[in-house]
PDB file of N, CA and C in Angstrom:
ATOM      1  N   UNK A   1      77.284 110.188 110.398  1.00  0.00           N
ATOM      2  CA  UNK A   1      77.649 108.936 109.768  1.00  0.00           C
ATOM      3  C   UNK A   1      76.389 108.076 109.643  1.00  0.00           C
ATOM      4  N   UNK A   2      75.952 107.275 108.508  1.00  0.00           N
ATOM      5  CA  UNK A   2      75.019 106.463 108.246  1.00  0.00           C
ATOM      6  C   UNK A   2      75.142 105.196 108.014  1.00  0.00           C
ATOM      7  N   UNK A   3      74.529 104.258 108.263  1.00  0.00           N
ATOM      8  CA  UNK A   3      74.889 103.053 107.946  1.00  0.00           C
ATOM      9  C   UNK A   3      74.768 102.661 106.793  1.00  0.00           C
ATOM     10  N   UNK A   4      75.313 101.713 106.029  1.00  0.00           N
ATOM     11  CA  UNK A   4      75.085 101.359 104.654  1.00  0.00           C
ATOM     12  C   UNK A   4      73.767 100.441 104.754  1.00  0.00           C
ATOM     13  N   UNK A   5      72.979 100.621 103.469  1.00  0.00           N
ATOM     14  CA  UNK A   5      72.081  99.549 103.384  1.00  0.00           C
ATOM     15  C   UNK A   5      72.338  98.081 102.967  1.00  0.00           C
ATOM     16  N   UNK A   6      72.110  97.289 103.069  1.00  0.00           N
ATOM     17  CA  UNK A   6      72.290  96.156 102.581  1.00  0.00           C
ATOM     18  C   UNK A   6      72.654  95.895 100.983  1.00  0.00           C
ATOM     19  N   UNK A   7      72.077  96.572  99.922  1.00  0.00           N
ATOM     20  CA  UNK A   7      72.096  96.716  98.864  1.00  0.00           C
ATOM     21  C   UNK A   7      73.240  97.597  98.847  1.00  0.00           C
ATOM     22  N   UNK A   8      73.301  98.610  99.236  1.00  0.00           N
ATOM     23  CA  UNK A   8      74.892  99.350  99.360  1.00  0.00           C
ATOM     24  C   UNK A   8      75.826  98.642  99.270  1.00  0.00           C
ATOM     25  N   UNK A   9      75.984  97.107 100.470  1.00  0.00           N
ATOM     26  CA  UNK A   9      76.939  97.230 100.619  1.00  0.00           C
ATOM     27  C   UNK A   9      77.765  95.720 100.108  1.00  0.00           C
ATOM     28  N   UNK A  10      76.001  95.219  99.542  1.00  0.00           N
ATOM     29  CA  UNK A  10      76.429  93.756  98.364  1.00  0.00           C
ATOM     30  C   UNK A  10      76.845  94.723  97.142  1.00  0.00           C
ATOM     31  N   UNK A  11      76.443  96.068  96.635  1.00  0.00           N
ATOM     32  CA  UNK A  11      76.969  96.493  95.882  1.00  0.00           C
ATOM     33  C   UNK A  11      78.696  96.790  95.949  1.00  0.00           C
ATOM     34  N   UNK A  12      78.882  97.177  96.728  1.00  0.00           N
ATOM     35  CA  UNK A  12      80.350  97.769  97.368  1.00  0.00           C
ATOM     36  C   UNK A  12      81.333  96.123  96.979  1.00  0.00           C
ATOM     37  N   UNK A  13      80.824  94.935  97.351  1.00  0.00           N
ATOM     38  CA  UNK A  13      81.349  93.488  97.598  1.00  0.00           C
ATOM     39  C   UNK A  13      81.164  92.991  96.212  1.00  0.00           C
ATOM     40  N   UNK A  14      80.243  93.358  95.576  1.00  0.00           N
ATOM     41  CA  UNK A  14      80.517  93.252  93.850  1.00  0.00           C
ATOM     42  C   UNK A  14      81.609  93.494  93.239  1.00  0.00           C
ATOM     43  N   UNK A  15      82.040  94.892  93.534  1.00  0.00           N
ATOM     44  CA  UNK A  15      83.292  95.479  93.015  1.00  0.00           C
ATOM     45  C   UNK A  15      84.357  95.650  93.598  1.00  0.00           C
ATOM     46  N   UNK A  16      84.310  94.966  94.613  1.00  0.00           N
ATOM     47  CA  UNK A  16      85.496  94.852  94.928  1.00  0.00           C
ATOM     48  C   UNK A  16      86.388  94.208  94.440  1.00  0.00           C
ATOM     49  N   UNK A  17      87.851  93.936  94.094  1.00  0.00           N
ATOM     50  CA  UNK A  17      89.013  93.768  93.967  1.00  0.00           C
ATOM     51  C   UNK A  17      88.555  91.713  94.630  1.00  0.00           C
ATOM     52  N   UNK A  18      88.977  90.928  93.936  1.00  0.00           N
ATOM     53  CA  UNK A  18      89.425  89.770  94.831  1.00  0.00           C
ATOM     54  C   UNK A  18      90.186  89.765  95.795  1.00  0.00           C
ATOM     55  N   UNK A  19      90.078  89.221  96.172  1.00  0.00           N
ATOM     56  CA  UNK A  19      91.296  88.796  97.027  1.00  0.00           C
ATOM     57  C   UNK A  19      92.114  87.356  97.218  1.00  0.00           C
ATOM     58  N   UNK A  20      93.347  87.066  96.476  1.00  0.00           N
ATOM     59  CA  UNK A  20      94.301  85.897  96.523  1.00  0.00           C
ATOM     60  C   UNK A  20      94.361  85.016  97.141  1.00  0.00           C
ATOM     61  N   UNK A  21      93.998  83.846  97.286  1.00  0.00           N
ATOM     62  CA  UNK A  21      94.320  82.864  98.538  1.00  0.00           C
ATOM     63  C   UNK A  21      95.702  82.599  98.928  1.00  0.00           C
ATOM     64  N   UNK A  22      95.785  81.682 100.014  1.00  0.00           N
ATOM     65  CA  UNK A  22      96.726  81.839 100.576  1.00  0.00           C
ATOM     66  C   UNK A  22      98.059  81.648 100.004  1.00  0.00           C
ATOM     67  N   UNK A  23      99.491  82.759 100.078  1.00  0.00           N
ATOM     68  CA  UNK A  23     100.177  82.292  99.064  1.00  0.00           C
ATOM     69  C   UNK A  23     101.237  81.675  99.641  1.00  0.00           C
ATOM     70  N   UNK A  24     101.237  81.218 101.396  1.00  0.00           N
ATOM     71  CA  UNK A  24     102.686  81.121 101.367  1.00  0.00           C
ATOM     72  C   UNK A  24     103.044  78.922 101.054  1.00  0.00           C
ATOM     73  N   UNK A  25     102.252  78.489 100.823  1.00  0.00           N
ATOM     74  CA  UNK A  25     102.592  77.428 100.020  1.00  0.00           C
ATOM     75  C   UNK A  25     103.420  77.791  98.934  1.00  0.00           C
ATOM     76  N   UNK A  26     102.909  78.147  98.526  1.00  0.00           N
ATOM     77  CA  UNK A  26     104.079  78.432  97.285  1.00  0.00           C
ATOM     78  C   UNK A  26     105.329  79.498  97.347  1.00  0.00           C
ATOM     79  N   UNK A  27     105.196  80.273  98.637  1.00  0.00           N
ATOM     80  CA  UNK A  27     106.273  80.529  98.713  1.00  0.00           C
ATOM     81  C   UNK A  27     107.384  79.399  99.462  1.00  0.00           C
ATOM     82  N   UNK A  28     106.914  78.670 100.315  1.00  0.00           N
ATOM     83  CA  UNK A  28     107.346  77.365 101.088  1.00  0.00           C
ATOM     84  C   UNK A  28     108.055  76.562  99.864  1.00  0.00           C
ATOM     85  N   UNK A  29     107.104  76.383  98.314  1.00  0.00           N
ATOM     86  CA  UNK A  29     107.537  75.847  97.159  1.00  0.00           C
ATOM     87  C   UNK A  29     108.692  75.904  96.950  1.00  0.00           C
ATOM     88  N   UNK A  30     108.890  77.826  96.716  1.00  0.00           N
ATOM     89  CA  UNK A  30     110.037  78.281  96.023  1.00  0.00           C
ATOM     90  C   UNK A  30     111.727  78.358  96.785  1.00  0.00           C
ATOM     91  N   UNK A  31     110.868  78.104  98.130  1.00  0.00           N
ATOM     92  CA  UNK A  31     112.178  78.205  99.075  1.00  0.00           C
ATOM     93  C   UNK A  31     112.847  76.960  99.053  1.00  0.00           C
ATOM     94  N   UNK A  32     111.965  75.690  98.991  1.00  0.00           N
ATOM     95  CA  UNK A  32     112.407  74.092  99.102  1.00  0.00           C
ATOM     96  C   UNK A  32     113.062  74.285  97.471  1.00  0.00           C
ATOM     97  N   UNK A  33     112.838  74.599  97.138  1.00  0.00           N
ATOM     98  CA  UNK A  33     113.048  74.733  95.534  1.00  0.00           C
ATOM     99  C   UNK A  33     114.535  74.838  95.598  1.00  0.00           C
ATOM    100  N   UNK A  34     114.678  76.249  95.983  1.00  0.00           N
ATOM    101  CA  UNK A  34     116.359  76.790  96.060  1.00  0.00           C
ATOM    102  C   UNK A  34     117.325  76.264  96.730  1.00  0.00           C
ATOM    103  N   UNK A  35     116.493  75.650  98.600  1.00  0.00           N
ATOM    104  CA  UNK A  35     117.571  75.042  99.567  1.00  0.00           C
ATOM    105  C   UNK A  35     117.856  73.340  98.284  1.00  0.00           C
ATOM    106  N   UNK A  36     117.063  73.078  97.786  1.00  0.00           N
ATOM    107  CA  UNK A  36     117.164  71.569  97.094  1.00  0.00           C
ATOM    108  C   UNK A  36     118.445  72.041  96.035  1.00  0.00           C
ATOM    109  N   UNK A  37     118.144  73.357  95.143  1.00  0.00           N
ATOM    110  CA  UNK A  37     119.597  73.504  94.041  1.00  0.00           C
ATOM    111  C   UNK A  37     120.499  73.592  94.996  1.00  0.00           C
ATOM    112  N   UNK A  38     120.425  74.760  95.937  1.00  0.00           N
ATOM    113  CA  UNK A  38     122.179  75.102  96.860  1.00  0.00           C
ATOM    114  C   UNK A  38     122.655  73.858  97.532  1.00  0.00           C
ATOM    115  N   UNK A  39     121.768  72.695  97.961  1.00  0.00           N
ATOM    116  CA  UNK A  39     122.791  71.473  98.479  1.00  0.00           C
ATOM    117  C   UNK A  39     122.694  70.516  97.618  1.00  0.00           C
ATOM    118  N   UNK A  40     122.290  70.633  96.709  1.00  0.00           N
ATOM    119  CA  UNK A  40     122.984  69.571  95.535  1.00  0.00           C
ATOM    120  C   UNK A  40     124.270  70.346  94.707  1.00  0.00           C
ATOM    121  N   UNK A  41     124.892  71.248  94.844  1.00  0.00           N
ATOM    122  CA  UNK A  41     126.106  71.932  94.517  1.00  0.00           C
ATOM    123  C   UNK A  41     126.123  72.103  92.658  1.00  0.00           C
ATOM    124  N   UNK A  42     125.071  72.016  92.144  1.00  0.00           N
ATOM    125  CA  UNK A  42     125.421  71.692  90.700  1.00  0.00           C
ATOM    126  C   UNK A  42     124.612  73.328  90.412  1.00  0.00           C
ATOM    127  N   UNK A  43     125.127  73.619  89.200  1.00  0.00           N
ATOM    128  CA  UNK A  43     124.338  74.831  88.231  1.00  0.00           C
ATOM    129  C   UNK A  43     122.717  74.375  88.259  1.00  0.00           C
ATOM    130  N   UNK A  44     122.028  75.903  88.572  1.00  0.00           N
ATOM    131  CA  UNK A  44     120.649  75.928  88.008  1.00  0.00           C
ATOM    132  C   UNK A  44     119.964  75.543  86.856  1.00  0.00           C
ATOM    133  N   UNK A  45     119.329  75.070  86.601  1.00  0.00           N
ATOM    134  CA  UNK A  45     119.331  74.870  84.979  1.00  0.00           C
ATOM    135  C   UNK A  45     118.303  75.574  84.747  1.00  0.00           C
ATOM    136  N   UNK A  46     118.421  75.812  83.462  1.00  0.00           N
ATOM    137  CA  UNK A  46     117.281  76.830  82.313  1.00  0.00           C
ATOM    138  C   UNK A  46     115.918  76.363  82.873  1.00  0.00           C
ATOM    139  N   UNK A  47     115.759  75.450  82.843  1.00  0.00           N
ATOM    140  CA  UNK A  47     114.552  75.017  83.321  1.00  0.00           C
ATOM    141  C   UNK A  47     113.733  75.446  84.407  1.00  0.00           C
ATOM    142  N   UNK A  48     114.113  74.949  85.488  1.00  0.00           N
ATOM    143  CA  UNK A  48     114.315  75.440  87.139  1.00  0.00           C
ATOM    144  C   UNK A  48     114.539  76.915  87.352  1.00  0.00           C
ATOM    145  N   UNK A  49     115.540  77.744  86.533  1.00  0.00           N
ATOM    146  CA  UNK A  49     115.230  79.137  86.527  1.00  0.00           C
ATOM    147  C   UNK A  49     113.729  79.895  86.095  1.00  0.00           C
ATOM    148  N   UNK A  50     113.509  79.062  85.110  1.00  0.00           N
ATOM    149  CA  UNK A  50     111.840  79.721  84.228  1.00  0.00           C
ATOM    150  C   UNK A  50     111.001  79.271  84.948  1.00  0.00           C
ATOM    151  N   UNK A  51     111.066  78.368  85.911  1.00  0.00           N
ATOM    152  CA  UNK A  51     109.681  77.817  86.678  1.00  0.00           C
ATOM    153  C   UNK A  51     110.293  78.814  88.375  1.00  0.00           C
ATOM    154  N   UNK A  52     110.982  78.758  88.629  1.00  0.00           N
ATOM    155  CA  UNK A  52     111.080  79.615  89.575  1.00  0.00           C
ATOM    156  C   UNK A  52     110.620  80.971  89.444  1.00  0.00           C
ATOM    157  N   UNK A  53     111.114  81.698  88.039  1.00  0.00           N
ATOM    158  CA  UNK A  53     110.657  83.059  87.837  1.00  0.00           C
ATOM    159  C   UNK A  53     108.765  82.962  87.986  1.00  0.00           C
ATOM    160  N   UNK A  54     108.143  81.571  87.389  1.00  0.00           N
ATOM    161  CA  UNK A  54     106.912  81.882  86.543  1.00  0.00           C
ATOM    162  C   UNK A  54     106.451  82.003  88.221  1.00  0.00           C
ATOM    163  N   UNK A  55     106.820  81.476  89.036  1.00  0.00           N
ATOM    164  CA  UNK A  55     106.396  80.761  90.568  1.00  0.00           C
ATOM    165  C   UNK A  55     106.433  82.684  91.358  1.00  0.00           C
ATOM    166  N   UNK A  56     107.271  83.018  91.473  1.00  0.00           N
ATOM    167  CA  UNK A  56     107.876  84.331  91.800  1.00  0.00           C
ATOM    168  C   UNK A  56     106.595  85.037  91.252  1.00  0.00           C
ATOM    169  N   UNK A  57     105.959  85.231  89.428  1.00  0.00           N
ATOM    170  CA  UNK A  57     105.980  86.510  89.006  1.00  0.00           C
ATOM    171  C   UNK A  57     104.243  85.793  89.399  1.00  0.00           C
ATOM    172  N   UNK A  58     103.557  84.963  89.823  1.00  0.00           N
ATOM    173  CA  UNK A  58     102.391  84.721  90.300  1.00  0.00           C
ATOM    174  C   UNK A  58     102.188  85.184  91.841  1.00  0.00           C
ATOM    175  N   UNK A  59     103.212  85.035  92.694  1.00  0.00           N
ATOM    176  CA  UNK A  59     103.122  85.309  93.760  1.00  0.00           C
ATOM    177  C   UNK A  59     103.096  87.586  93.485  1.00  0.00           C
ATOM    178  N   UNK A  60     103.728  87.559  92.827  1.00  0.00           N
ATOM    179  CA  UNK A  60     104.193  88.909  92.705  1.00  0.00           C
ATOM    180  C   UNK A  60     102.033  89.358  92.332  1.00  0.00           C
ATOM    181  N   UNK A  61     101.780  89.097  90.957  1.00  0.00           N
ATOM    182  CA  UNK A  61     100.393  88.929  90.867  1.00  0.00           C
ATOM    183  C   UNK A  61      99.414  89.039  92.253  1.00  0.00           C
ATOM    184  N   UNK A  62      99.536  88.137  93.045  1.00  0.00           N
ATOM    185  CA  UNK A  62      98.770  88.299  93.913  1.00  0.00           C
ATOM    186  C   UNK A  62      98.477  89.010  94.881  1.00  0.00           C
ATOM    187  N   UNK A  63      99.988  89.560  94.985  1.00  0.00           N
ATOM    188  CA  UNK A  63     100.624  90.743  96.213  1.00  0.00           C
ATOM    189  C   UNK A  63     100.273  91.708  95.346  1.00  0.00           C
ATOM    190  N   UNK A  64      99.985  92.066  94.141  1.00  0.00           N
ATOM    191  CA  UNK A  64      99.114  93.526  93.424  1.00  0.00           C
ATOM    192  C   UNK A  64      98.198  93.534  94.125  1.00  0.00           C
ATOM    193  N   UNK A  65      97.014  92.017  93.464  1.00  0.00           N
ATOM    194  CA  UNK A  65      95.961  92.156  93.882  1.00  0.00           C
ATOM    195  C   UNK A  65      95.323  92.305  95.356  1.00  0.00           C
ATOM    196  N   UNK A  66      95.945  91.694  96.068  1.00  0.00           N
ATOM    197  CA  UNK A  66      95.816  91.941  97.817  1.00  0.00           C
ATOM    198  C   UNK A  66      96.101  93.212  98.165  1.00  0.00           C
ATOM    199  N   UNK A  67      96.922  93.959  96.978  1.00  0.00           N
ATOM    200  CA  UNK A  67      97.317  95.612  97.572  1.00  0.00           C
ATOM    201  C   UNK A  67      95.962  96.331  96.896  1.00  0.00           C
ATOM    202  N   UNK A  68      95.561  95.769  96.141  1.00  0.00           N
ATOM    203  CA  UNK A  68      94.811  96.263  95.315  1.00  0.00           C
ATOM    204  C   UNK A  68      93.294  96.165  96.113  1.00  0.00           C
ATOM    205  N   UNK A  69      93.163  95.336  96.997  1.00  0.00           N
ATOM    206  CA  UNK A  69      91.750  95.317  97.453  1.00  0.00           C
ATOM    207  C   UNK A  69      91.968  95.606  98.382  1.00  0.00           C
ATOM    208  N   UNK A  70      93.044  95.914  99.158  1.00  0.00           N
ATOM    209  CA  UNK A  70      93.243  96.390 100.298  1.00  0.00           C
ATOM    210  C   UNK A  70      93.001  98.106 100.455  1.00  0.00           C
ATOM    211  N   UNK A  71      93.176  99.165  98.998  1.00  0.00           N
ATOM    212  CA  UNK A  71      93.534 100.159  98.807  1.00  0.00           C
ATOM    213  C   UNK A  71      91.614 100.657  98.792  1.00  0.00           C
ATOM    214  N   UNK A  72      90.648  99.941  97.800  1.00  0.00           N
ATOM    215  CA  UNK A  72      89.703  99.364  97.810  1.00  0.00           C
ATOM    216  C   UNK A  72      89.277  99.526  98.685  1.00  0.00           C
ATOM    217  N   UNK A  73      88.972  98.519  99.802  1.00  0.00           N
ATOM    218  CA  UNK A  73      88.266  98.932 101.406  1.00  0.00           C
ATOM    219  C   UNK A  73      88.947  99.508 101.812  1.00  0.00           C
ATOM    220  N   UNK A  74      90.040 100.145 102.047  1.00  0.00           N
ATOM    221  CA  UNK A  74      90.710 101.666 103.193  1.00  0.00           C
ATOM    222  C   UNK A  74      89.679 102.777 102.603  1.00  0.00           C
ATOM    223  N   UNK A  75      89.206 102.850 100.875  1.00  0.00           N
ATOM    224  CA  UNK A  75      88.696 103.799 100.241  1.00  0.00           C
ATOM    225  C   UNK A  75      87.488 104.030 100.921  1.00  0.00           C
ATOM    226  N   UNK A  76      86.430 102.637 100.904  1.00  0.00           N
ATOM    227  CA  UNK A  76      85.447 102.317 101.132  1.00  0.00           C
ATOM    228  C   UNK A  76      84.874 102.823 102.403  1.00  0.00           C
ATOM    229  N   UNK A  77      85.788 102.346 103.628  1.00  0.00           N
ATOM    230  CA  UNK A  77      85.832 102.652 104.934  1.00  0.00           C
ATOM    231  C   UNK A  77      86.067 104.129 104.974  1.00  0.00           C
ATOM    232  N   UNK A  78      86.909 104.807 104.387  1.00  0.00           N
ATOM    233  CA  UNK A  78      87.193 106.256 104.786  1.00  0.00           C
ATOM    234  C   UNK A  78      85.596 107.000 104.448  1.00  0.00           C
ATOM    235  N   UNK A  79      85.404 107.085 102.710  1.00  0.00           N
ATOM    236  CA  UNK A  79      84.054 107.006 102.498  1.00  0.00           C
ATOM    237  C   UNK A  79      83.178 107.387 103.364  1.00  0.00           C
ATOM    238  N   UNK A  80      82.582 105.843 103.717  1.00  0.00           N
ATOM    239  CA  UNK A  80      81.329 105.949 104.522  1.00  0.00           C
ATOM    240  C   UNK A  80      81.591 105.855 106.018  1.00  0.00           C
ATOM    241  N   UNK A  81      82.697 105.924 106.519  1.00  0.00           N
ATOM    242  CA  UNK A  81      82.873 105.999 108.175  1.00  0.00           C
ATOM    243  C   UNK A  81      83.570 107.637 108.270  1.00  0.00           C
ATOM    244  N   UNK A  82      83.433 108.090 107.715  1.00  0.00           N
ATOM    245  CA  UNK A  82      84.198 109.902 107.932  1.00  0.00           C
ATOM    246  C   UNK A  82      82.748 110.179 108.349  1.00  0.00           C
ATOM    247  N   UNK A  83      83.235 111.354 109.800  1.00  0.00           N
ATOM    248  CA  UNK A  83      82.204 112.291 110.271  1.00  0.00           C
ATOM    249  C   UNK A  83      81.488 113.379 109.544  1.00  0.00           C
TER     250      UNK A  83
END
């Protein structure tokens, strides 16, 4: 096993995948969101449904990308840390 060089391994951090900041604010969002429709007892409205979905399909986005850079360094690590 060898160590990476420095240049290796700003190269490796170039291409890597981002990684999402933190998402559970906005999941905290989407939850105050729903407990606020279920105790006001009234229908969802069109509205509140499309901003919930858009809220959902960003969080969904980010959970790719976090799988996605996660898949990324497991690669990376297997790589250059195998005997």
């Amino acid at each position: 096993m060898t160590a990476l060089t420095r240049k290796e391994w700003q190269s490796l951090k170039r291409t890597a995948p981002r990684v999402p900041g933190n998402t559970c604010p906005q999941i905290d969002a989407v939850l105050t969101k729903l407990e606020t429709i279920v105790n006001r007892e009234k229908p969802i409205s069109e509205f509140q449904h499309k901003q919930l979905i858009k809220r959902m399909e960003q969080l969904r986005r980010a959970n790719e990308t976090l799988r996605e850079s996660g898949h990324y360094w497991y690669d990376v690590a297997k790589d250059n840390l195998r005997p």
